[in-house]
Structure formats: C-alpha cells, structure tokens
Protein backbone atom coordinates (compact mmCIF):
# COMPACT_ATOMS: atom_id res chain seq x y z
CA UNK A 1 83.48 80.11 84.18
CA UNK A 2 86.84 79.08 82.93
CA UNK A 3 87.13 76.20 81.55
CA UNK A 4 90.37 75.63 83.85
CA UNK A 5 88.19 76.10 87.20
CA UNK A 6 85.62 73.86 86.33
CA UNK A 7 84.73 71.37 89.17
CA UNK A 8 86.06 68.05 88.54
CA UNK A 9 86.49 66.09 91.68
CA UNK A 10 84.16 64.91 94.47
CA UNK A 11 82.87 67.10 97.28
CA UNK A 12 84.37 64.12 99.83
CA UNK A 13 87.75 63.55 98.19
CA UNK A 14 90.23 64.13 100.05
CA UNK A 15 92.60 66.29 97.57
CA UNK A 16 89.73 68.44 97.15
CA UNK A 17 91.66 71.95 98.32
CA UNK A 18 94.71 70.72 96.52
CA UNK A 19 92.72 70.30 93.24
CA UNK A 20 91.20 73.59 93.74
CA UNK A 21 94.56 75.26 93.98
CA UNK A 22 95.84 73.70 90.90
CA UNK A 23 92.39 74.64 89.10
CA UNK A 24 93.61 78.26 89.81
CA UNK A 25 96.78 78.19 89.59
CA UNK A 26 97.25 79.00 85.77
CA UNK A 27 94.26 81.81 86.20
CA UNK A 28 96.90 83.21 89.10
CA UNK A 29 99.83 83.42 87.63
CA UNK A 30 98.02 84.85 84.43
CA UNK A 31 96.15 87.97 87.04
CA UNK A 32 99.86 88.57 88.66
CA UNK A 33 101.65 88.80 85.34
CA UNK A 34 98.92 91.34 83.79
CA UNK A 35 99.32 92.92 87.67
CA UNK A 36 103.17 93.31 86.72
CA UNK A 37 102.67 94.17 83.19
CA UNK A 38 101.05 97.20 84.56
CA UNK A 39 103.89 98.27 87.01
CA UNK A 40 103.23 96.76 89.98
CA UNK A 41 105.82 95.49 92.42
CA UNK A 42 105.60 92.00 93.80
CA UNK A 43 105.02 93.43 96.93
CA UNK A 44 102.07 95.83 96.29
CA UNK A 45 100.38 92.32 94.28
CA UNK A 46 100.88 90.23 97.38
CA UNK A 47 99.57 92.56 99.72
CA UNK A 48 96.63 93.31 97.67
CA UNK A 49 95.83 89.53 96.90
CA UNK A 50 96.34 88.94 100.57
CA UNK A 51 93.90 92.30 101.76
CA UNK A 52 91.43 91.11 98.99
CA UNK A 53 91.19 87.37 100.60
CA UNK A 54 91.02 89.04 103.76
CA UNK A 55 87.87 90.76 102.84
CA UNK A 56 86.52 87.35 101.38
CA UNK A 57 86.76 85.51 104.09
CA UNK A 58 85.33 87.45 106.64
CA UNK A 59 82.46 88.16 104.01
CA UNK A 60 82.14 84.05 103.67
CA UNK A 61 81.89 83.99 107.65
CA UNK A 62 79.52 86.35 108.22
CA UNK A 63 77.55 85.16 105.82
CA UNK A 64 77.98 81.65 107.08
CA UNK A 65 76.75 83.14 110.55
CA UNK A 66 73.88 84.57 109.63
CA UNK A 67 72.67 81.58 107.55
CA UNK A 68 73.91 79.68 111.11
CA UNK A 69 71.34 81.47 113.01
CA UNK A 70 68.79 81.87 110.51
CA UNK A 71 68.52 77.93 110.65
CA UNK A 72 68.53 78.09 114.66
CA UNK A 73 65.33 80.17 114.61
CA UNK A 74 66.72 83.08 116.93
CA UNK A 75 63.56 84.74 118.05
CA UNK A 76 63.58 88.45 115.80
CA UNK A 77 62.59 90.93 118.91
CA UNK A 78 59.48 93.03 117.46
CA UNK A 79 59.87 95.95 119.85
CA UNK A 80 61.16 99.19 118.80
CA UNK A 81 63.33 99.80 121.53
C-alpha cells in the first residue's frame, strides 16, 4: 500500500472522507498525468474514472446486500423448481 494512503485517522472522526480524499489525492493526480502522458484527453480520463467508480460502487452494494441478508438468515429454498 502506498505509503501516502495509509490509514491515519479514526474510524469515528468526523473528517474521515476528507482525509481519505487528501490521502489520494497525490496518487490521482499522479494516474491522470501518466493517463495524459499517454494521449488521453481530459475528457476520455474523466469519463473513464467516473464509469470505473460506477462499477465500484454498485460492486460495494451488492456486496453489502448480500452480506445484509446473509446476516438476516433468509431461508435458502432447497427445491429445484
């Protein structure tokens, strides 16, 4: 992990998603300028960052879900039909 993203703040506080930001933020600007270095517009790196968190967070929901109703103890049906 870079040494720049480590964790350093409490789960509680309440800067927490600001502090994450600013964790990233030099590891961003470092993935757009290689992005640009290798002829991509502005707009192609936005809408890929913005497709790419797209797919993240509906993979970070569904998973959440599932976990959700694991814990609930839905019933699993054992018929084949």
């Amino acid at each position: 992990m870079s040494k720049a993203l480590a964790q350093n703040i409490r789960n509680d506080h309440r800067d927490r998603d600001l502090e994450c930001q600013r964790a990233m933020g030099d590891d961003f600007e470092l993935l757009i300028a290689v992005a640009e270095s290798e002829g991509w517009t502005w707009q192609e790196i936005a809408l890929a960052l913005m497709e790419l968190t797209e797919e993240y967070v509906a993979a970070m929901r569904a998973d959440a879900q599932m976990k959700e109703e694991a814990s609930v103890g839905l019933p699993i049906s054992k018929t084949l039909h």
